[in-house]
C-alpha atoms as a PDB file:
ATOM      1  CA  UNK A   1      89.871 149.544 106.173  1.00  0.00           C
ATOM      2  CA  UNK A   2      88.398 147.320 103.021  1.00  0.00           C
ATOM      3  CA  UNK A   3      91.766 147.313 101.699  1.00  0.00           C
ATOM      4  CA  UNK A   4      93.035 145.735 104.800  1.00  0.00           C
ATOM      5  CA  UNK A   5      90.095 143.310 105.267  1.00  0.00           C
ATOM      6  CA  UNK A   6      90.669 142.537 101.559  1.00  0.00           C
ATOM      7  CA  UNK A   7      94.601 141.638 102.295  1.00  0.00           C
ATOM      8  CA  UNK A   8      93.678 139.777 105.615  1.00  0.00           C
ATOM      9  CA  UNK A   9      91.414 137.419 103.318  1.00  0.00           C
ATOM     10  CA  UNK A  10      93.607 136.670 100.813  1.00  0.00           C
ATOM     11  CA  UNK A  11      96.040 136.017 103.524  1.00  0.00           C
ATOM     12  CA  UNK A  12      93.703 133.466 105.089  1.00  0.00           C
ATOM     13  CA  UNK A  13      92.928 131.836 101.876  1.00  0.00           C
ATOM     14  CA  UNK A  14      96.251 131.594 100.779  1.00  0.00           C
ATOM     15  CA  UNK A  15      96.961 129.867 104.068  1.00  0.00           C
ATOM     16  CA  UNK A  16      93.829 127.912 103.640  1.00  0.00           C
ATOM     17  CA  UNK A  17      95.060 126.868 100.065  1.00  0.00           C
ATOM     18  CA  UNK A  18      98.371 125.811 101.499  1.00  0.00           C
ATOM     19  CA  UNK A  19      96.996 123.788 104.517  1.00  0.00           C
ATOM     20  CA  UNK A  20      94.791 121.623 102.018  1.00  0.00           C
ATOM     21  CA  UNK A  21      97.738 121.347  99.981  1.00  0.00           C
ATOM     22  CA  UNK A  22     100.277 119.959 102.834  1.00  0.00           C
ATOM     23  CA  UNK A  23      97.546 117.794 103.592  1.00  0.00           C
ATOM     24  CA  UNK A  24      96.938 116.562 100.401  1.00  0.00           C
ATOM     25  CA  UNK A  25     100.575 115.837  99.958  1.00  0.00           C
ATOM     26  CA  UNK A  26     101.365 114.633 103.306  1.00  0.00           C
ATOM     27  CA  UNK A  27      98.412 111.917 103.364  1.00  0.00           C
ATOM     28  CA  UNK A  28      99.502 110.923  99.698  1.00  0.00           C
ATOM     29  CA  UNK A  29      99.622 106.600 100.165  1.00  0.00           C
ATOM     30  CA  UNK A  30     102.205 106.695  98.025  1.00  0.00           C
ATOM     31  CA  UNK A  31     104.293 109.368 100.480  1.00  0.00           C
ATOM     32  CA  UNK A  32     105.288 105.635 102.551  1.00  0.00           C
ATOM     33  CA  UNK A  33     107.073 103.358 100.239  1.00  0.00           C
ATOM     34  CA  UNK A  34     105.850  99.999 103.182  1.00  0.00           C
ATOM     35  CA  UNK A  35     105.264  96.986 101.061  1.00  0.00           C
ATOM     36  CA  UNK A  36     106.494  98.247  98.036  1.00  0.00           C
ATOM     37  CA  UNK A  37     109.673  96.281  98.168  1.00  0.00           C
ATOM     38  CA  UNK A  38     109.641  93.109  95.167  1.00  0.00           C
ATOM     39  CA  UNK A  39     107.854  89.954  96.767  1.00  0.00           C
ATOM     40  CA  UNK A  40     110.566  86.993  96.570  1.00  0.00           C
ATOM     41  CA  UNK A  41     109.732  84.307  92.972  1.00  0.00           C
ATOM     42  CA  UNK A  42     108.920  81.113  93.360  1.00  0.00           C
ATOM     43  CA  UNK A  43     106.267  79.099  94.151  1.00  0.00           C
ATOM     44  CA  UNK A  44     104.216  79.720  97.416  1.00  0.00           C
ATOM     45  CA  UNK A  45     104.675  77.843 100.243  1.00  0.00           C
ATOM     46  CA  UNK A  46     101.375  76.824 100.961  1.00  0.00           C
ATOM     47  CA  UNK A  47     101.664  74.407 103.960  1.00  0.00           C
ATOM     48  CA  UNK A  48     103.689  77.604 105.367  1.00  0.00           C
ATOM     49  CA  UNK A  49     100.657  79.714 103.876  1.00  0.00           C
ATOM     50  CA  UNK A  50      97.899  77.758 106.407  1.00  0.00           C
ATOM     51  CA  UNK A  51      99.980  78.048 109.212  1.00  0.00           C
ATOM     52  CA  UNK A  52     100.354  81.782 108.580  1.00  0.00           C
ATOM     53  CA  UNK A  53      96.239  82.063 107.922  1.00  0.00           C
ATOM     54  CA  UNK A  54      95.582  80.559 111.534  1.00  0.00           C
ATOM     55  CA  UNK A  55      98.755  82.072 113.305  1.00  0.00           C
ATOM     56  CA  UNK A  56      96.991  85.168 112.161  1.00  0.00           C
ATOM     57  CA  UNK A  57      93.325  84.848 112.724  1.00  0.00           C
ATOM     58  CA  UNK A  58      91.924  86.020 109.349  1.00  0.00           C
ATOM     59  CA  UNK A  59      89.090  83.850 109.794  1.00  0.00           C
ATOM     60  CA  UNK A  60      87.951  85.062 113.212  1.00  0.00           C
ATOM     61  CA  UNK A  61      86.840  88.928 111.219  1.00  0.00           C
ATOM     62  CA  UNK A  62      86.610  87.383 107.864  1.00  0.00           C
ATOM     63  CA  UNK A  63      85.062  84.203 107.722  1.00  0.00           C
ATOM     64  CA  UNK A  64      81.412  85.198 106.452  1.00  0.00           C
ATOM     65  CA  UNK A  65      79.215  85.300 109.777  1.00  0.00           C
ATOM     66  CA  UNK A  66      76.771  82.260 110.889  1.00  0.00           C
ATOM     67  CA  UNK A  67      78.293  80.200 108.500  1.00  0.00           C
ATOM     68  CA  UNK A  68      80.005  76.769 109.414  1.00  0.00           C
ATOM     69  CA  UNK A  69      82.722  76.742 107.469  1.00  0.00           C
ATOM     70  CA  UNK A  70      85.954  79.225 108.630  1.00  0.00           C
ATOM     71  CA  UNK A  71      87.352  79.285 104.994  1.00  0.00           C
ATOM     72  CA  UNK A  72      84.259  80.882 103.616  1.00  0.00           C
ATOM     73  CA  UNK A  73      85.467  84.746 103.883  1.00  0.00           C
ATOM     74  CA  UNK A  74      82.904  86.416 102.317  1.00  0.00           C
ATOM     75  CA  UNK A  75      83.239  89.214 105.190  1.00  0.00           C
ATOM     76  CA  UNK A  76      80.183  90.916 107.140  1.00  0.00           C
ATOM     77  CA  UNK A  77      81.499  91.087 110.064  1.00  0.00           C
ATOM     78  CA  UNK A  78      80.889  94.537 112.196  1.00  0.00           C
ATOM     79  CA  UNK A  79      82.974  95.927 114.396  1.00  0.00           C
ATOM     80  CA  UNK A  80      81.125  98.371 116.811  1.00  0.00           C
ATOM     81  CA  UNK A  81      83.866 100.950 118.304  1.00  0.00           C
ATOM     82  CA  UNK A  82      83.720 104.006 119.300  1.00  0.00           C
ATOM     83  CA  UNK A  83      84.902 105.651 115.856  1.00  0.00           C
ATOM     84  CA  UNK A  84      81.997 103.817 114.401  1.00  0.00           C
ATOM     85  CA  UNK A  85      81.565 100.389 112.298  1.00  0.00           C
ATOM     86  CA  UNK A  86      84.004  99.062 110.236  1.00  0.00           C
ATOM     87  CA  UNK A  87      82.523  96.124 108.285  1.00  0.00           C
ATOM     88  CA  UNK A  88      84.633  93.390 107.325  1.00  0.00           C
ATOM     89  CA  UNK A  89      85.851  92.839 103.371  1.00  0.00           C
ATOM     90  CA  UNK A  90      85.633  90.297 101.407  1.00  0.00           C
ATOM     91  CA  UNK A  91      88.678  87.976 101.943  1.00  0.00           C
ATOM     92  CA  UNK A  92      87.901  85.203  99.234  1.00  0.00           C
ATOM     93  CA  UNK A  93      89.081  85.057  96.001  1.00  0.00           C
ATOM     94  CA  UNK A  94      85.881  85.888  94.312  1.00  0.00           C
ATOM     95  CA  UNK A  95      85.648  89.398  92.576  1.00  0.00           C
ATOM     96  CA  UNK A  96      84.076  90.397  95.238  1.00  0.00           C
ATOM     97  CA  UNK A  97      87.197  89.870  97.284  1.00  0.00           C
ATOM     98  CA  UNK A  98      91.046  89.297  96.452  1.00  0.00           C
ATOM     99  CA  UNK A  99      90.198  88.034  92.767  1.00  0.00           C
ATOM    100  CA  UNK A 100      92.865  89.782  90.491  1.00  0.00           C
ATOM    101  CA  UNK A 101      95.239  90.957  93.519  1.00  0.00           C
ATOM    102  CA  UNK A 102      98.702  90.052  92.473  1.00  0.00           C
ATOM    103  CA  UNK A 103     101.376  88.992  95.443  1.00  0.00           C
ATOM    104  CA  UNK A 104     103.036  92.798  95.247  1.00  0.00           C
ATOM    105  CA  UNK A 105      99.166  94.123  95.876  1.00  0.00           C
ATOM    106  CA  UNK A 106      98.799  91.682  98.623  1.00  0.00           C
ATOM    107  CA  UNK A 107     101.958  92.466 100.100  1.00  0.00           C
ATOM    108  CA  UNK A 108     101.383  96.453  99.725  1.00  0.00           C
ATOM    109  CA  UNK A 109      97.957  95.936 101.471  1.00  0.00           C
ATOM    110  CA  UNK A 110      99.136  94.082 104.447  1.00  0.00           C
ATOM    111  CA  UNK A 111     102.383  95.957 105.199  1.00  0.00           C
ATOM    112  CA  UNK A 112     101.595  99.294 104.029  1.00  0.00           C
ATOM    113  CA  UNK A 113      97.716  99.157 104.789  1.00  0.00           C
ATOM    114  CA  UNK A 114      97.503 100.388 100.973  1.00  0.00           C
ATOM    115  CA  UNK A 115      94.324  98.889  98.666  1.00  0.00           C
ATOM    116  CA  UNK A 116      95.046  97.889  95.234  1.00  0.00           C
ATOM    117  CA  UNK A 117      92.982 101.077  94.033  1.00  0.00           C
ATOM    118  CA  UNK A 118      95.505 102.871  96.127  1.00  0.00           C
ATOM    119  CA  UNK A 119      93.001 104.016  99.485  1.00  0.00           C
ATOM    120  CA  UNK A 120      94.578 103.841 102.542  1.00  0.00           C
ATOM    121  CA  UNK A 121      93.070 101.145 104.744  1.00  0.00           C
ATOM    122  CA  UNK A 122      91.993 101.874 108.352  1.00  0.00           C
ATOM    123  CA  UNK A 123      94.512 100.248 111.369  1.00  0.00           C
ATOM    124  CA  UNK A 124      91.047  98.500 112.261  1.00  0.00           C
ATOM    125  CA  UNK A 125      93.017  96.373 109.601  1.00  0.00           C
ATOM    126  CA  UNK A 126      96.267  95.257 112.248  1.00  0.00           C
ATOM    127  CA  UNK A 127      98.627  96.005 109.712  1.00  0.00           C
ATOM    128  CA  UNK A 128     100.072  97.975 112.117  1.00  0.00           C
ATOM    129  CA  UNK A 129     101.424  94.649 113.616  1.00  0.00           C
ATOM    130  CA  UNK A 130     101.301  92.483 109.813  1.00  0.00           C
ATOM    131  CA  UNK A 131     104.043  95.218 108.376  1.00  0.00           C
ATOM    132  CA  UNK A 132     106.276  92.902 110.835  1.00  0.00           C
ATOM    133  CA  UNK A 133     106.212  90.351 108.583  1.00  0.00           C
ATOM    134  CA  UNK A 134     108.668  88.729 105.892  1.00  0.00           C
ATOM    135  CA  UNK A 135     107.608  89.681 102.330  1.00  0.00           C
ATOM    136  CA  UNK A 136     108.017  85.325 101.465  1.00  0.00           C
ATOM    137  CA  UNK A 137     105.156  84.757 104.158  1.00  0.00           C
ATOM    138  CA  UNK A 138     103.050  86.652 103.170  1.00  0.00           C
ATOM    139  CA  UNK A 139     103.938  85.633  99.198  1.00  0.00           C
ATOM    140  CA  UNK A 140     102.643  82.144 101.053  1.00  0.00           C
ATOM    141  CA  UNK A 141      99.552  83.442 102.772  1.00  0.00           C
ATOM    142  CA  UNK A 142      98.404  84.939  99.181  1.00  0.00           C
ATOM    143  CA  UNK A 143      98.841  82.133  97.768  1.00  0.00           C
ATOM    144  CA  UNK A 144      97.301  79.628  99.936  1.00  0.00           C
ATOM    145  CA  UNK A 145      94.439  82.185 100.369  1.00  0.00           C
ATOM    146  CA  UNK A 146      93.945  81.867  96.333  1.00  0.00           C
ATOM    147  CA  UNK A 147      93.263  78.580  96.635  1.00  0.00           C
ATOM    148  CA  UNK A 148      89.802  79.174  98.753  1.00  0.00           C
ATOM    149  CA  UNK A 149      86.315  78.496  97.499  1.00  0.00           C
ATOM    150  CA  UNK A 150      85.053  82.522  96.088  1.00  0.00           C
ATOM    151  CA  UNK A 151      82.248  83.401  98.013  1.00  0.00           C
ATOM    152  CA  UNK A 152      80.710  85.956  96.413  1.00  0.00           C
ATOM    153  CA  UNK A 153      78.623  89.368  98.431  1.00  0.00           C
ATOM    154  CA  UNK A 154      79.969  92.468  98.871  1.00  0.00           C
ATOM    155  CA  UNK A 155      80.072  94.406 102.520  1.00  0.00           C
ATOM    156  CA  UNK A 156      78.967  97.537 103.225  1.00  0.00           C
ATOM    157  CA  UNK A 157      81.338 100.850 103.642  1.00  0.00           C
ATOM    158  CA  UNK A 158      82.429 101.584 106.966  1.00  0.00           C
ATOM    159  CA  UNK A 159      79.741 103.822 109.010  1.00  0.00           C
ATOM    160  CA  UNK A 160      82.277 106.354 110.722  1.00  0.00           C
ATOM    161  CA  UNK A 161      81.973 109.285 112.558  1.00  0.00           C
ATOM    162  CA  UNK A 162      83.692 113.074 111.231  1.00  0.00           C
ATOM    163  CA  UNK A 163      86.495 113.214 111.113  1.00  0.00           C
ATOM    164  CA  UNK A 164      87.529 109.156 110.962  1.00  0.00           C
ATOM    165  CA  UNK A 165      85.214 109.041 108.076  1.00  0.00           C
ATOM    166  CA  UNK A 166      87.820 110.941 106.078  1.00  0.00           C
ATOM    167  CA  UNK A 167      89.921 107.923 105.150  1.00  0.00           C
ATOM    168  CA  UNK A 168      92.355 110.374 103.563  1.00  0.00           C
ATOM    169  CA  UNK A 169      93.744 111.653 106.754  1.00  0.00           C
ATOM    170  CA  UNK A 170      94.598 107.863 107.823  1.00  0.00           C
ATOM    171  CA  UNK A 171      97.936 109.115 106.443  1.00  0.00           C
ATOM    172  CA  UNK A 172      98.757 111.218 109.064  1.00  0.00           C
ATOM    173  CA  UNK A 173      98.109 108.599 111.603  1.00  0.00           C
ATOM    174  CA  UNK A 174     100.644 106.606 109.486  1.00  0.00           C
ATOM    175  CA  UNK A 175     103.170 109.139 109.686  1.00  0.00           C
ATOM    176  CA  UNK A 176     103.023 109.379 113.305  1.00  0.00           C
ATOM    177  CA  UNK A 177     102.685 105.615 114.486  1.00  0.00           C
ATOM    178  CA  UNK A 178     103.302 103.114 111.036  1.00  0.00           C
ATOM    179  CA  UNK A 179     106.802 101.397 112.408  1.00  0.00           C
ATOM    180  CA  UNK A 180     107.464  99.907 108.681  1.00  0.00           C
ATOM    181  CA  UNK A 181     110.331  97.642 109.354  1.00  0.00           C
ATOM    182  CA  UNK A 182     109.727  93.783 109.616  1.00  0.00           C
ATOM    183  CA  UNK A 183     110.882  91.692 112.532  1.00  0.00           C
ATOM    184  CA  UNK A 184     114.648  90.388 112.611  1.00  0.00           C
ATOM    185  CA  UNK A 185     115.773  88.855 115.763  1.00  0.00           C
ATOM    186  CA  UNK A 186     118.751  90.072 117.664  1.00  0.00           C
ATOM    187  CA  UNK A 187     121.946  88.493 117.279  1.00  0.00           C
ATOM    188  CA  UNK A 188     121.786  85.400 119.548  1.00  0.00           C
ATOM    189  CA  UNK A 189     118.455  85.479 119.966  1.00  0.00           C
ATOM    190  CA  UNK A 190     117.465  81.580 121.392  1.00  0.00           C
ATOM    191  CA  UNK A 191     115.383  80.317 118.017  1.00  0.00           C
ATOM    192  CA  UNK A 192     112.117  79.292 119.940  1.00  0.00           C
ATOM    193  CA  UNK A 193     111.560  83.014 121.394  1.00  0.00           C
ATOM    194  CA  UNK A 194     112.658  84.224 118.303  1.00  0.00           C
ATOM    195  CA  UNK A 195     109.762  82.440 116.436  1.00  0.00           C
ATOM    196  CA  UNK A 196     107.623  82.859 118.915  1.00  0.00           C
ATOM    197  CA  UNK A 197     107.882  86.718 119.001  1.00  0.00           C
ATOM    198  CA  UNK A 198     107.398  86.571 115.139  1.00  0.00           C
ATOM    199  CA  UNK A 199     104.275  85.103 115.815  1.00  0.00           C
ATOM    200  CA  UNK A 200     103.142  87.003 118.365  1.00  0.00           C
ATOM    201  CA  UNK A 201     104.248  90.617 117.611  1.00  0.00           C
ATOM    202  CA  UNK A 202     103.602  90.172 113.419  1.00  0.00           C
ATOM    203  CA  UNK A 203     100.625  87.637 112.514  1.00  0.00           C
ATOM    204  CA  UNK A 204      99.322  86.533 116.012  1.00  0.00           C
ATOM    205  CA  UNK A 205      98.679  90.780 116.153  1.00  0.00           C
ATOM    206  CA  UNK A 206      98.149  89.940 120.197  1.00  0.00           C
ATOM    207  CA  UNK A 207      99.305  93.542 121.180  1.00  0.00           C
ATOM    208  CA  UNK A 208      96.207  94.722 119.129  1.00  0.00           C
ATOM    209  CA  UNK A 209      93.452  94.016 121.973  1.00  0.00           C
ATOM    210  CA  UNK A 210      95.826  92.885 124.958  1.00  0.00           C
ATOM    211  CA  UNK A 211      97.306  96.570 124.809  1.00  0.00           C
ATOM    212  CA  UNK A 212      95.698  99.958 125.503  1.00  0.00           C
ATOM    213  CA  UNK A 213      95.718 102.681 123.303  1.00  0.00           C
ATOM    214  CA  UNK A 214      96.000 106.567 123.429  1.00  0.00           C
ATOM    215  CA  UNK A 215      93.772 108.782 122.182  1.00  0.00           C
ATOM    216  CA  UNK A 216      94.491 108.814 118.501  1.00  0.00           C
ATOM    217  CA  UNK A 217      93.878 105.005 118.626  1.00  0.00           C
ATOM    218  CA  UNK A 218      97.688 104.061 118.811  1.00  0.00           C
ATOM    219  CA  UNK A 219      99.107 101.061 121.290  1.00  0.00           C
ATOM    220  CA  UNK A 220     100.871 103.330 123.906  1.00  0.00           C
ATOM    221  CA  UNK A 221     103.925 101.333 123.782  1.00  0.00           C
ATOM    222  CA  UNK A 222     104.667 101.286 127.845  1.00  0.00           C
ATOM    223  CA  UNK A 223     101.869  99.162 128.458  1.00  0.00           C
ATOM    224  CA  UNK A 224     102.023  96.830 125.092  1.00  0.00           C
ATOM    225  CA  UNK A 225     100.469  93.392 126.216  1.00  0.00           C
ATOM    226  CA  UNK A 226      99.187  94.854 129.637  1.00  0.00           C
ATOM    227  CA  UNK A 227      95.533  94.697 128.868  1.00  0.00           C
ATOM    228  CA  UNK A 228      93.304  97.082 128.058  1.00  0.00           C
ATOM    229  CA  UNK A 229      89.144  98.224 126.932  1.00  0.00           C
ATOM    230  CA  UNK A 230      88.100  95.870 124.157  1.00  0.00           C
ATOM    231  CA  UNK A 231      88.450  97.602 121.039  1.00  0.00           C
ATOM    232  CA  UNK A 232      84.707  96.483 119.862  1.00  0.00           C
ATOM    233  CA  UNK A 233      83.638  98.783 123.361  1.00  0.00           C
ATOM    234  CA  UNK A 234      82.597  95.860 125.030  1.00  0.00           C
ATOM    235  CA  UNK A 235      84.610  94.572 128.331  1.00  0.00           C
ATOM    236  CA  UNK A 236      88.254  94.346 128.938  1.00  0.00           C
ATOM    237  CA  UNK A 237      90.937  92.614 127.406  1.00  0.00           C
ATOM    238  CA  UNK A 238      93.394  90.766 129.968  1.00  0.00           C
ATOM    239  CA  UNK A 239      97.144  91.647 130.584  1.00  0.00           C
ATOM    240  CA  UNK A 240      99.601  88.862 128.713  1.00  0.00           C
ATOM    241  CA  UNK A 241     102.628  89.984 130.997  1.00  0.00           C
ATOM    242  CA  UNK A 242     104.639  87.988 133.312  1.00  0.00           C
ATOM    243  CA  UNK A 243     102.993  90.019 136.142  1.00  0.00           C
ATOM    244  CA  UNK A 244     100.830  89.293 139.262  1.00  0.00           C
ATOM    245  CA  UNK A 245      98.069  91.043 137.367  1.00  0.00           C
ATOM    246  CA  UNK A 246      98.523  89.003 134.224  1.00  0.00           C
ATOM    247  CA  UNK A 247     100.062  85.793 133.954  1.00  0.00           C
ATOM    248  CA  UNK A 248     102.961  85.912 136.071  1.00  0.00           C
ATOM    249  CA  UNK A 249     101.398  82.428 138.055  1.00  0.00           C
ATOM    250  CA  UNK A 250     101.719  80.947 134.489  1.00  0.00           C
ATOM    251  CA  UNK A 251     103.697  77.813 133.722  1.00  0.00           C
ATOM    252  CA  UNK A 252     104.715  77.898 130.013  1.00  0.00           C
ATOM    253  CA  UNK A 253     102.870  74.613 129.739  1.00  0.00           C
ATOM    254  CA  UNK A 254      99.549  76.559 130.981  1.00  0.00           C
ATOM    255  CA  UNK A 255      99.417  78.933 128.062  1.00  0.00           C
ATOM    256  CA  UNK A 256     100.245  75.742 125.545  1.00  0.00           C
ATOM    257  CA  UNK A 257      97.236  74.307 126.998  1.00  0.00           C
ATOM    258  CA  UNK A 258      95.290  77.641 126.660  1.00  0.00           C
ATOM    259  CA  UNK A 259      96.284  78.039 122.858  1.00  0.00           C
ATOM    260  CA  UNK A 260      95.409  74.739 122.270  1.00  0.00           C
ATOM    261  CA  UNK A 261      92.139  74.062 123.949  1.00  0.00           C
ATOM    262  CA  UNK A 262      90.754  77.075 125.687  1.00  0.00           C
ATOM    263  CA  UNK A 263      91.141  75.370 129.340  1.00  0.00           C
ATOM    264  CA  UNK A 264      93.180  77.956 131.937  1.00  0.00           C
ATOM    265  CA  UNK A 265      94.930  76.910 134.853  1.00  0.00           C
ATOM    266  CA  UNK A 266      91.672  77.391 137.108  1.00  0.00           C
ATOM    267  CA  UNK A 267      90.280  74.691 135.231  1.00  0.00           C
ATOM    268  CA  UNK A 268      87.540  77.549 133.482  1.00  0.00           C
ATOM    269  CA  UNK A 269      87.118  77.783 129.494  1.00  0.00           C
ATOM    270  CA  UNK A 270      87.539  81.057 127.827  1.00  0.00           C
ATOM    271  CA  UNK A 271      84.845  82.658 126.290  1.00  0.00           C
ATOM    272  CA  UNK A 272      84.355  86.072 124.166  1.00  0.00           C
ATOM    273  CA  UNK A 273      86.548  87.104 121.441  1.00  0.00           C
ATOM    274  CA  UNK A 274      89.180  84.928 123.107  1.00  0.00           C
ATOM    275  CA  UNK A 275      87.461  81.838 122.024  1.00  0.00           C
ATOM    276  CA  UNK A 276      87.780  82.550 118.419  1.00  0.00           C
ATOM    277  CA  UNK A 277      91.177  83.536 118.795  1.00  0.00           C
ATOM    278  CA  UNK A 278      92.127  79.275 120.300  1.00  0.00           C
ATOM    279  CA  UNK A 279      90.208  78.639 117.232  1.00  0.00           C
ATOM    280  CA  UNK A 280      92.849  79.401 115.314  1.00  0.00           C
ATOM    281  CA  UNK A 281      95.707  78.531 117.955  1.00  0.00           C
ATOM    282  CA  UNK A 282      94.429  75.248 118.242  1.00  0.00           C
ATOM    283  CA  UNK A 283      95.439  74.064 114.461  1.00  0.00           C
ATOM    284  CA  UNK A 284      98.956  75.668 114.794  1.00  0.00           C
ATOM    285  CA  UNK A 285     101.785  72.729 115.409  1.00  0.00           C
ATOM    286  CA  UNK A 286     102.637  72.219 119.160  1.00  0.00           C
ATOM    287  CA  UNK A 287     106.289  74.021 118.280  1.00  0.00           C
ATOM    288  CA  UNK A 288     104.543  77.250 117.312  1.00  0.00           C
ATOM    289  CA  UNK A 289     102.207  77.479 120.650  1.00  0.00           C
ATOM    290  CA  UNK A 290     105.389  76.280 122.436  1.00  0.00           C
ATOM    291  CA  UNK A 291     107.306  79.211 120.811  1.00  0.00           C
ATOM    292  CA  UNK A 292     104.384  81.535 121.423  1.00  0.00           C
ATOM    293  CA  UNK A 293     104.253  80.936 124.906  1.00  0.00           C
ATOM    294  CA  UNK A 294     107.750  81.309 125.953  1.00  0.00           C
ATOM    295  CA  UNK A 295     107.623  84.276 124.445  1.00  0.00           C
ATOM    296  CA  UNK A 296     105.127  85.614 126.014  1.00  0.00           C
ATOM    297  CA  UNK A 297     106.763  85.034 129.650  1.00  0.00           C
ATOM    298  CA  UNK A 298     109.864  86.416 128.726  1.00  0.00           C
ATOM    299  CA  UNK A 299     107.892  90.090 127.931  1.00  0.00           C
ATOM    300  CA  UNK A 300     108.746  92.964 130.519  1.00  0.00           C
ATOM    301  CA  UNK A 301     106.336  92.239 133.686  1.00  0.00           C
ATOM    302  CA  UNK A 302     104.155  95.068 133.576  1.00  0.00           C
ATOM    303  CA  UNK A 303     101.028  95.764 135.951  1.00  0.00           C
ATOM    304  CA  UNK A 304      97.399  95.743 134.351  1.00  0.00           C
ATOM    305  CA  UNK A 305      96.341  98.719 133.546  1.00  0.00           C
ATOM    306  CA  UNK A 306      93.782 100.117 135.225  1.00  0.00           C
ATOM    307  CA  UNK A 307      90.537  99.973 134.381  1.00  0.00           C
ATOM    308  CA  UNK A 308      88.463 102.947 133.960  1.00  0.00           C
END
């Protein structure tokens, strides 16, 4: 009897030992080679690099909160959810921040959602939708973000609840729902939808709130764009679709008008997270909201989804 009790334990603990390994190896950031690939030479493009910064929101999470200016990203921002906090880094390019991070780090982080101390970072961070991106904008981005004033202050870690607080296992969500390969339109493709789906689908992030997600915290990818909870656990985000439910009533010069001023067809302003988001829109070129828009009616109609 105490032998077999004895060979029953060392059976489990083998299996034990095993398990951690796997994991171990399995959630290694180095197992996904995203971002890794040489950033392009040359100097950055950093007329290219603004548009890129407001095409993709940084300041709306990063910009350092109650101040006036939305190139001061000193971070603080907190984003309540129900996985916990995440608090907002330090964008600036103070050494409290970015200070130091070469374009190959920079790349790495926002296409392989890998730190420069080699930590996974959480998909709180949309890299999920920034891995869609070409290596030379975001060489551009980097660059025009170096040229920022430092703000210096360092954030808080993230207040998570077991088992999200083990940032280790964010590999195994990687493995399951990272789609590493940057956006290349199809053959034919007219060029304004084309640009306009690189804006929306890799820095614009949209499917990030205007999509639901499953219980793991992934877009489920039948109802990308068709609305969903807010992420921050406060109200619902609206369907972007060509439906009924979303805006199907839409006139391409409508949403223009949206991204530039906040003003929707029923003559009412937008408010909430929204708001910061036209923020951005607003200093983006007339072509890129143009492009953004007719993109966004040519998605597959799909029906809100229904709130719980």
């Amino acid at each position: 009897m105490i032998d077999a009790l004895q060979k029953a334990a060392v059976v489990a603990a083998t299996l034990a030992v095993l398990a951690a390994f796997g994991f171990f190896l399995l959630t290694d950031p180095d197992l996904d080679g995203t971002g890794l690939e040489r950033p392009p030479g040359g100097e950055a493009d950093l007329a290219n690099g603004e548009t890129l910064f407001w095409a993709g929101g940084c300041a709306s999470c990063h910009a350092t909160p109650g101040g006036e200016d939305p190139l001061h990203l000193g971070g603080g921002l907190a984003l309540e959810t129900d996985y916990g906090t995440f608090n907002v880094p330090n964008l600036s390019p103070s050494r409290d921040g970015i200070f130091g991070w070469t374009t190959a780090q920079f790349v790495r982080a926002m296409r392989g959602g890998v730190s420069p101390d080699g930590e996974h970072y959480y998909p709180s961070f949309p890299y999920t939708s920034y891995a869609r991106m070409a290596a030379a904008d975001l060489r551009d981005l980097h660059g025009f973000l170096m040229t920022l004033e430092p703000v210096d202050g360092t954030v808080p870690d993230h207040d998570l609840h077991f088992p999200y607080s083990i940032r280790r296992g964010v590999g195994l969500w990687k493995l399951a729902y990272l789609d590493a390969e940057p956006f290349a339109a199809p053959e034919g493709m007219d060029p304004l939808l084309a640009r306009g789906a690189y804006l929306v689908e890799g820095p614009g992030h949209c499917a990030e709130c205007h999509s639901p997600r499953d219980a793991l915290g992934a877009i489920r990818e039948e109802a990308r764009f068709a609305g969903g909870p807010n992420p921050e656990g406060r109200g619902f985000i609206p369907n972007i679709t060509p439906h009924e439910t979303g805006i199907g009533g839409w006139s391409r010069a409508e949403i223009v008008e949206l991204l530039a001023s906040g003003f929707t067809p029923e003559f009412d302003v937008i408010g909430g997270s929204m708001a910061a988001v036209v923020d951005n829109t607003a200093r983006l070129s007339g072509e890129d909201r143009e492009a953004m828009a007719a993109y966004l009616l040519s998605l597959p109609p799909r029906p809100e989804t229904p709130r719980e």
